[in-house]
C-alpha atoms as a PDB file:
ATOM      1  CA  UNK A   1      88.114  80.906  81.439  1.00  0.00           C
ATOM      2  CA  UNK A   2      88.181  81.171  85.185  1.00  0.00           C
ATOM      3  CA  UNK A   3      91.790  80.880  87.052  1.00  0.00           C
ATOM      4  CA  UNK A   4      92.109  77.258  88.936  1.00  0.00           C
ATOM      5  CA  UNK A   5      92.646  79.831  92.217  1.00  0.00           C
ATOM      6  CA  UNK A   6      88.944  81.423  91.440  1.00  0.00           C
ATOM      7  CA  UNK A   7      87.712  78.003  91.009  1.00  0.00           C
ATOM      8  CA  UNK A   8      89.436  76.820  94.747  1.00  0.00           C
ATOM      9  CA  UNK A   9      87.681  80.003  96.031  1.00  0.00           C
ATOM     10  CA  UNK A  10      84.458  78.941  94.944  1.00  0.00           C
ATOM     11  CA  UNK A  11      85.165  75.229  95.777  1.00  0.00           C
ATOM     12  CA  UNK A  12      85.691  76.383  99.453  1.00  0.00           C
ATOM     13  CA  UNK A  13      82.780  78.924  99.616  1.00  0.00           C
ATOM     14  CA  UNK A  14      79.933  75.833  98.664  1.00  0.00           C
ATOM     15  CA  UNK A  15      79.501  74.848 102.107  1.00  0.00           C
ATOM     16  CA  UNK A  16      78.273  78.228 103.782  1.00  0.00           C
ATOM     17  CA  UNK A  17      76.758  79.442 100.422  1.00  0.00           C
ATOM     18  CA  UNK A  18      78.753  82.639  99.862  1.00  0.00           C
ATOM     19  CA  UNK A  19      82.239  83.805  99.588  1.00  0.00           C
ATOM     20  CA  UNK A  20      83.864  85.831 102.646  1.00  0.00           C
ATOM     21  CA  UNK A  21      84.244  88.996 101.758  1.00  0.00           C
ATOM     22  CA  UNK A  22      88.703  88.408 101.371  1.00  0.00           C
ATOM     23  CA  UNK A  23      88.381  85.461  99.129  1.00  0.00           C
ATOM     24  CA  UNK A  24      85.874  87.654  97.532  1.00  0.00           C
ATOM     25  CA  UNK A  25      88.053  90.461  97.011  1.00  0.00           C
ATOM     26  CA  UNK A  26      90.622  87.879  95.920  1.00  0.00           C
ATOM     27  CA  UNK A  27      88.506  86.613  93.500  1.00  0.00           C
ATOM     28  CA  UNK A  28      87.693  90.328  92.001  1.00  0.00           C
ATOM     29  CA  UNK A  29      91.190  90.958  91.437  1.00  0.00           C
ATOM     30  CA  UNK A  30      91.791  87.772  89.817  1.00  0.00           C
ATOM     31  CA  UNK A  31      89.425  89.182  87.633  1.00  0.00           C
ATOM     32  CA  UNK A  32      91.343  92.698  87.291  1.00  0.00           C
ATOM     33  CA  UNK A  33      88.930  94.225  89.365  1.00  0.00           C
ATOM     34  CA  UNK A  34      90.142  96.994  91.565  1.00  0.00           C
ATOM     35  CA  UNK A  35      90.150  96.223  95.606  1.00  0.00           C
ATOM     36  CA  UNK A  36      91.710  97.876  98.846  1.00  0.00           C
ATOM     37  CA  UNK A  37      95.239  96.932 100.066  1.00  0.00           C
ATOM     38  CA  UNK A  38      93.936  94.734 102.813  1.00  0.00           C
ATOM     39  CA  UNK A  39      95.049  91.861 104.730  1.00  0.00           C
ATOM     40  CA  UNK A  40      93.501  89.077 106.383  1.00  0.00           C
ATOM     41  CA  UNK A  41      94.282  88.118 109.904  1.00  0.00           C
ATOM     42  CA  UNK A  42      93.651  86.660 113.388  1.00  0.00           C
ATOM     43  CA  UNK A  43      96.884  88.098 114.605  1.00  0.00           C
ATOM     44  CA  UNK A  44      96.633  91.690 116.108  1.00  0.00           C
ATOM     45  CA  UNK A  45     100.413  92.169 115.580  1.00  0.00           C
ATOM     46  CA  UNK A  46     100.131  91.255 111.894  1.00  0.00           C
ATOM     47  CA  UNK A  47      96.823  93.386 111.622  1.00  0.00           C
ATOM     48  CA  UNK A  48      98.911  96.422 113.446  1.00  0.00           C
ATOM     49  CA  UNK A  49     102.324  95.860 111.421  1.00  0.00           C
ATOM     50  CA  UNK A  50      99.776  96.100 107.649  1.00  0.00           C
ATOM     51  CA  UNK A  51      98.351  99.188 109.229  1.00  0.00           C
ATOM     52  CA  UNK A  52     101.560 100.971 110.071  1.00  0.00           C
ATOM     53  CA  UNK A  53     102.883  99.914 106.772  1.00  0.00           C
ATOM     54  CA  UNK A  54     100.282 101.630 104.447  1.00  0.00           C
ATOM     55  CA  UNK A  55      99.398 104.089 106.802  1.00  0.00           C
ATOM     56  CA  UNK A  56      96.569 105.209 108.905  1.00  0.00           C
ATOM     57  CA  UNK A  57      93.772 105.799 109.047  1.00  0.00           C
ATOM     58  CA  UNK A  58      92.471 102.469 108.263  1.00  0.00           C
ATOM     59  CA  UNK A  59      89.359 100.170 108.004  1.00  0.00           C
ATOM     60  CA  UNK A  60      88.444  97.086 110.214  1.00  0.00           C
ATOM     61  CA  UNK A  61      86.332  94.477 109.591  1.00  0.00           C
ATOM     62  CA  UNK A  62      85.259  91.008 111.417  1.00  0.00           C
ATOM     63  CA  UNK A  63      85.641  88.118 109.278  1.00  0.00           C
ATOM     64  CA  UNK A  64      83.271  85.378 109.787  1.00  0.00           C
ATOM     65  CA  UNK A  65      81.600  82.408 108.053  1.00  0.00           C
ATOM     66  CA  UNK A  66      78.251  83.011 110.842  1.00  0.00           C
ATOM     67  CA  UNK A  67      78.074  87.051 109.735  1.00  0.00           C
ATOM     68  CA  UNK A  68      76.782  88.052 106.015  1.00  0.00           C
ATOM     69  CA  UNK A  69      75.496  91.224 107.118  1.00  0.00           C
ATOM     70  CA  UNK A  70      79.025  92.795 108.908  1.00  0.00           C
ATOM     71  CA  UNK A  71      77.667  96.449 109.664  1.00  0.00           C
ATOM     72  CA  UNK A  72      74.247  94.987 111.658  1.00  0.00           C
ATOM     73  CA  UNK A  73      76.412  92.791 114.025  1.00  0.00           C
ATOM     74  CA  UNK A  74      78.662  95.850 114.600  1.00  0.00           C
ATOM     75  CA  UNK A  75      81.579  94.073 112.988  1.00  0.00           C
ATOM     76  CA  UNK A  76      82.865  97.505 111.239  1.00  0.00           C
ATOM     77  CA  UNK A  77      84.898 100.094 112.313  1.00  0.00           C
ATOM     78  CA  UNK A  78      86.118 102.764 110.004  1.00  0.00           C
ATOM     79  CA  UNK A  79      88.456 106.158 110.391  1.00  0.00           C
ATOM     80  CA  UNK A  80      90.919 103.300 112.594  1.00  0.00           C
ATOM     81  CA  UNK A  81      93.983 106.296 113.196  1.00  0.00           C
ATOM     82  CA  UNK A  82      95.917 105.042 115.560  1.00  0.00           C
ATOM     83  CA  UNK A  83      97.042 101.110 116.716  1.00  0.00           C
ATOM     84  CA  UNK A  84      95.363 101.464 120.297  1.00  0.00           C
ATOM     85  CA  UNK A  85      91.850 102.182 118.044  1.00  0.00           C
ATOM     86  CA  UNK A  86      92.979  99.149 116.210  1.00  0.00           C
ATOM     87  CA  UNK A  87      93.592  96.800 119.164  1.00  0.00           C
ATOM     88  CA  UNK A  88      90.045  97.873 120.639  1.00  0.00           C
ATOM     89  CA  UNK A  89      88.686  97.134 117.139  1.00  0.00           C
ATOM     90  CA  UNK A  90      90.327  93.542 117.186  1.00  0.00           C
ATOM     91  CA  UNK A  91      89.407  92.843 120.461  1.00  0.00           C
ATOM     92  CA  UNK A  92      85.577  93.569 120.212  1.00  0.00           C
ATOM     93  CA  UNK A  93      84.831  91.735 116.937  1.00  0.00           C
ATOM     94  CA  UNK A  94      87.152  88.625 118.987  1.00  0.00           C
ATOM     95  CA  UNK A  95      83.228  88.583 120.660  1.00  0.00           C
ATOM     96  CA  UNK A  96      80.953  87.796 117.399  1.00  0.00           C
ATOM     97  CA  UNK A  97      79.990  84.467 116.760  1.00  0.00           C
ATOM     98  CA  UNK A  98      82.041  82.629 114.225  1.00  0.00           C
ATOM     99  CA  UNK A  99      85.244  85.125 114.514  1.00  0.00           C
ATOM    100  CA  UNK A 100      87.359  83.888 111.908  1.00  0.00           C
ATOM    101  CA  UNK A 101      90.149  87.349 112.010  1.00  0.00           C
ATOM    102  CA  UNK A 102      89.855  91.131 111.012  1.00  0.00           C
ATOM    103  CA  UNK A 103      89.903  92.283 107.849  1.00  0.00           C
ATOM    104  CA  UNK A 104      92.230  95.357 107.819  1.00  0.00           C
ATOM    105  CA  UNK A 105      92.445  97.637 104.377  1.00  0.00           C
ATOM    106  CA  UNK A 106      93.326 100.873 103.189  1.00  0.00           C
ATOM    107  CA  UNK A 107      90.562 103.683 103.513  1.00  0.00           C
ATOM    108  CA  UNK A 108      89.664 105.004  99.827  1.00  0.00           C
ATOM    109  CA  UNK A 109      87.655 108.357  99.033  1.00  0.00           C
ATOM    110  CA  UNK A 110      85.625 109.074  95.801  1.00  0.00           C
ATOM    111  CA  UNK A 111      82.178 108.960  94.733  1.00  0.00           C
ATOM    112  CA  UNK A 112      80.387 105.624  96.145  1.00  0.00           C
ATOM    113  CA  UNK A 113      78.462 103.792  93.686  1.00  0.00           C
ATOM    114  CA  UNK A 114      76.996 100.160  93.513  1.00  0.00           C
ATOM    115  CA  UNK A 115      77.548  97.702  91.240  1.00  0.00           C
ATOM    116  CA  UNK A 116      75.656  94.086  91.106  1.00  0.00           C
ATOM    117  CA  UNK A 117      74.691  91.259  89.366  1.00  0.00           C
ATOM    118  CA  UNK A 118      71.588  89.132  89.230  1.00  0.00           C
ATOM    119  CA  UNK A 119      71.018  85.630  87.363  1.00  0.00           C
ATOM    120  CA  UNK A 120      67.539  86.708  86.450  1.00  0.00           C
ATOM    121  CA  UNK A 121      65.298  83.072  86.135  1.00  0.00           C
ATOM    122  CA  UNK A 122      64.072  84.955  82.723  1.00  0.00           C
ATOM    123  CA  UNK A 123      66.907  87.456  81.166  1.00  0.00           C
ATOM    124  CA  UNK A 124      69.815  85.704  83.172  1.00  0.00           C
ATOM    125  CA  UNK A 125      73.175  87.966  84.233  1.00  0.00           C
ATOM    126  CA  UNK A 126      71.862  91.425  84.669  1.00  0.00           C
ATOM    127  CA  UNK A 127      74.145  94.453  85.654  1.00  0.00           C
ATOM    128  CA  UNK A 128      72.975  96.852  87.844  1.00  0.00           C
ATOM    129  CA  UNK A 129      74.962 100.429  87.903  1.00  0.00           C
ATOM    130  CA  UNK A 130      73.895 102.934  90.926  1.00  0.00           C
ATOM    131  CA  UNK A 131      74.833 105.445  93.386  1.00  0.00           C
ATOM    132  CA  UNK A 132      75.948 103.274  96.699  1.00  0.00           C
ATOM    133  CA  UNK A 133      76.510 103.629 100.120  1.00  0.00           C
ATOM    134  CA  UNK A 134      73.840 104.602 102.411  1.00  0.00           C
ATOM    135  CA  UNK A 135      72.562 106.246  99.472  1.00  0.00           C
ATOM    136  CA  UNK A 136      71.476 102.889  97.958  1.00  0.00           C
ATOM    137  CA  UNK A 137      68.390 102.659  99.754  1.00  0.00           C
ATOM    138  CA  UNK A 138      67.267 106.211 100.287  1.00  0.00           C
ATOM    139  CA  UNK A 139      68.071 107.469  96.211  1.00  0.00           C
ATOM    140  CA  UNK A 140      67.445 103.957  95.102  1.00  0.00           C
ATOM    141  CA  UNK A 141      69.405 105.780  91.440  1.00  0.00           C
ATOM    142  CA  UNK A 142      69.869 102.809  89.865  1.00  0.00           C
ATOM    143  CA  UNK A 143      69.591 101.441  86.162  1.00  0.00           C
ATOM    144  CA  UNK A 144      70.148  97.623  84.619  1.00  0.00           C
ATOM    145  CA  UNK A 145      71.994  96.149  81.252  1.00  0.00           C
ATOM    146  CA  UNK A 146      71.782  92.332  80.337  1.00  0.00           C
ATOM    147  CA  UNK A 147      75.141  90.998  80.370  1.00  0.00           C
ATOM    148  CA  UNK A 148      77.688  91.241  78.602  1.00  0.00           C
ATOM    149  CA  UNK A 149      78.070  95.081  78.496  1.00  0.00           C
ATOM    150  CA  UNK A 150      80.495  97.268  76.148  1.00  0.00           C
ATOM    151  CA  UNK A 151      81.465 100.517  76.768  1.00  0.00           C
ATOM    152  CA  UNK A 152      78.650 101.835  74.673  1.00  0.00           C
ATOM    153  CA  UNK A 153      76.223 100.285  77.181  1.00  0.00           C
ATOM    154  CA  UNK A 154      78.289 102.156  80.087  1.00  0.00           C
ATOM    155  CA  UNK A 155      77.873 105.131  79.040  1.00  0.00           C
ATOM    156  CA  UNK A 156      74.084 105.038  78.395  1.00  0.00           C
ATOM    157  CA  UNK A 157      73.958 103.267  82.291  1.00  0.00           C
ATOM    158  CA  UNK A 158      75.856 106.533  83.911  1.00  0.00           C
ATOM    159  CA  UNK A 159      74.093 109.085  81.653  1.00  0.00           C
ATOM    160  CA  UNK A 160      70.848 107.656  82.388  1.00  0.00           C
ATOM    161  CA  UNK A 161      71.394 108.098  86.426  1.00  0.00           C
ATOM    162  CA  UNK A 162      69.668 110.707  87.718  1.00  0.00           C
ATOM    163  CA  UNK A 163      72.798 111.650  90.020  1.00  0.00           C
ATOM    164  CA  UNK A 164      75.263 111.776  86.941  1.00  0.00           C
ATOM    165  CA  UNK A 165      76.237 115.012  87.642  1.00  0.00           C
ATOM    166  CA  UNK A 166      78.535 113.448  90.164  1.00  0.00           C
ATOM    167  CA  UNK A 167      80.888 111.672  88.387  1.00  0.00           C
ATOM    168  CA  UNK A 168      81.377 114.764  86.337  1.00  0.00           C
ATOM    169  CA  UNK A 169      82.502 116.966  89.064  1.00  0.00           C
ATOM    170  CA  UNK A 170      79.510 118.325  90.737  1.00  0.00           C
ATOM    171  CA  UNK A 171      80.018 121.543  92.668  1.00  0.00           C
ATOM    172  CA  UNK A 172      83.736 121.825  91.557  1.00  0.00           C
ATOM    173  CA  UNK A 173      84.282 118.026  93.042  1.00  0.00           C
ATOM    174  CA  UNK A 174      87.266 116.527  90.986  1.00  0.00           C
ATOM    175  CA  UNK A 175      85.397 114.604  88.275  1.00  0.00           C
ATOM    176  CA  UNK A 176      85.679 110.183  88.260  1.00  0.00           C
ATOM    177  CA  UNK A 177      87.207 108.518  85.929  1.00  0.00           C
ATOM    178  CA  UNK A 178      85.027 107.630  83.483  1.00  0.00           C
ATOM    179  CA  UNK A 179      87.663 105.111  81.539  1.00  0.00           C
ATOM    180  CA  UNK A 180      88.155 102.889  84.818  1.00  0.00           C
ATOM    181  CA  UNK A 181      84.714 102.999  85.498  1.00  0.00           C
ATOM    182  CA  UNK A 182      84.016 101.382  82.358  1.00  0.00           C
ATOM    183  CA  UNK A 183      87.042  98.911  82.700  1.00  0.00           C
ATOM    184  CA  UNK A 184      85.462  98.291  85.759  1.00  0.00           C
ATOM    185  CA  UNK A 185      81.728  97.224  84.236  1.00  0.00           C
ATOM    186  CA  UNK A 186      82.956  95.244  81.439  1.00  0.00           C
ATOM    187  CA  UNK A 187      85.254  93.411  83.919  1.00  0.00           C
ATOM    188  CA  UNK A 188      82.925  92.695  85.937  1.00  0.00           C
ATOM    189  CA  UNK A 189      80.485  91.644  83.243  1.00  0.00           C
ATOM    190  CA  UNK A 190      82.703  89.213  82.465  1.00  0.00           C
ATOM    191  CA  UNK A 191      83.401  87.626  85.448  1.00  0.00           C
ATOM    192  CA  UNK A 192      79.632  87.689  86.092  1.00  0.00           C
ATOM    193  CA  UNK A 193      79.715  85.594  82.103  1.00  0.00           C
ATOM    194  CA  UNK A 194      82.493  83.344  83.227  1.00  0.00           C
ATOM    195  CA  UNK A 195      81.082  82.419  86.564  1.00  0.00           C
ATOM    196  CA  UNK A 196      77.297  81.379  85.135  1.00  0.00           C
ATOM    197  CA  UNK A 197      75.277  79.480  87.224  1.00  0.00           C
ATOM    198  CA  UNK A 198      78.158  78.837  90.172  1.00  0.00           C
ATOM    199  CA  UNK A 199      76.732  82.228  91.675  1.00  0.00           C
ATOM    200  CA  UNK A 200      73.042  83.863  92.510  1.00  0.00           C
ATOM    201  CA  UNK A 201      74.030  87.122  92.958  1.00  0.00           C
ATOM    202  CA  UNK A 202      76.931  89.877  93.544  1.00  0.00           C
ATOM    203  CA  UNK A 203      76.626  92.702  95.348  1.00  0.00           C
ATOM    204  CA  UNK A 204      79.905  95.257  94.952  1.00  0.00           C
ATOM    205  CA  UNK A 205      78.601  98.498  97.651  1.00  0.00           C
ATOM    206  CA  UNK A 206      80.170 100.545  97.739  1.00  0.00           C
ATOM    207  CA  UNK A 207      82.607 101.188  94.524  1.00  0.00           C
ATOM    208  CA  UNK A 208      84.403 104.301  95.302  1.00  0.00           C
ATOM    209  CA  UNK A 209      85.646 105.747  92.313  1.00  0.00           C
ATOM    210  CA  UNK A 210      88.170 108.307  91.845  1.00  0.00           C
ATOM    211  CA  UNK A 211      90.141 110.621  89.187  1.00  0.00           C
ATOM    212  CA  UNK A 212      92.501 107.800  89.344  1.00  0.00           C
ATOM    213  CA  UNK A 213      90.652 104.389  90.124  1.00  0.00           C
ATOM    214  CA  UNK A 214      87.664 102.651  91.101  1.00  0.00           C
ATOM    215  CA  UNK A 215      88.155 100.578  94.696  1.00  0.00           C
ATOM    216  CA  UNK A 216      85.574  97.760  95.534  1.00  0.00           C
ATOM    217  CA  UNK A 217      85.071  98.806  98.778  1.00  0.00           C
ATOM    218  CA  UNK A 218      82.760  96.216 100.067  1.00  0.00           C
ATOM    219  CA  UNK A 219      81.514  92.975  98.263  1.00  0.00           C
ATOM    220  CA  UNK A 220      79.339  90.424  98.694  1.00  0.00           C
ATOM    221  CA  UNK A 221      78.888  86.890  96.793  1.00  0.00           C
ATOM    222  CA  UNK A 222      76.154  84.482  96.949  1.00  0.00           C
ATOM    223  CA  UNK A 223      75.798  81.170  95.455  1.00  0.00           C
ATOM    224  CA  UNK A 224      73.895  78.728  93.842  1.00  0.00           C
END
């Protein structure tokens, strides 16, 4: 059953169609889905105390109801080392329509993977498994599962990638963990269950998983 705070999430998200990507974050972990130490703010002191606090370097985003697509209206800046960086960063995304704070959260490393979900008019919930980041659109490595998934379904979805090789430790690279990449899936197959018709489609890219965890770097939520 979903939590009453993922339902006020959704509740609030109706009017522009799609969750911003903190309440979306919010909503993941609700769901014991991994996420970034972040915080959400229109106040460059608060966004400069976080960053001190978990250390640089650091990632900054805009925040705003007007901008789905962040990275095309320049409203990302990554490798943030230092609070002057920060400050710039704060005070150019001040400039994009709808500015509604920064979005300031640790950086992760790992292996960058995509993870989404569909409500397919025919199948419904589908689960799509892939390598991510830029690499989403040039590889295009991805496969699909109907929902709900089990661990035996996760392991056929990474073995069948062509780029599995990576989450094993490719070229001496330390290897991802396989066991929170599947608590990953399944938790996120169930949300995806849970949530039903409320939402179109989610878009988790990247994932950056690790020997120790698996960080939803980036994530995206459209609804019905």
């Amino acid at each position: 059953m979903l939590s009453q705070n993922i339902l006020d999430i959704l509740s609030k998200s109706k009017e522009s169609g799609w969750v911003l990507e903190p309440d979306a974050k919010r909503l993941l972990a609700q769901a014991g889905i991994g996420v970034p130490e972040f915080i959400w703010t229109d106040s460059l002191k608060e966004a400069v105390a976080f960053a001190e606090k978990i250390g640089y370097p650091v990632v900054v985003k805009v925040v705003s109801p007007k901008v789905i697509h962040k990275t095309d209206s320049g409203g990302v800046a990554t490798g943030i080392d230092n609070k002057i960086a920060l400050g710039e960063a704060f005070h150019r995304f001040t400039g994009i329509d709808g500015f509604a704070g920064v979005l300031v959260e640790e950086t992760v490393s790992g292996v960058e993977m995509i993870v989404g979900a569909k409500n397919d008019y025919q199948f419904g919930p589908v689960i799509l498994l892939g390598v991510g980041g830029t690499g989403v659109e040039i590889y295009k490595d991805t496969t699909l599962r109907m929902a709900p998934i089990g661990r035996k379904d996760v392991e056929s979805m990474v073995k069948s990638l062509k780029a599995h090789s990576l989450f094993e430790g490719y070229r001496g690279a330390e290897p991802v963990s396989l066991e929170e990449l599947t608590r990953t899936l399944i938790a996120f197959s169930n949300l995806v269950m849970e949530l039903g018709e409320e939402v179109e489609s989610i878009d988790l890219n990247p994932v950056i998983c690790s020997a120790t965890r698996c960080v939803v770097a980036d994530a995206r939520i459209m609804l019905k």
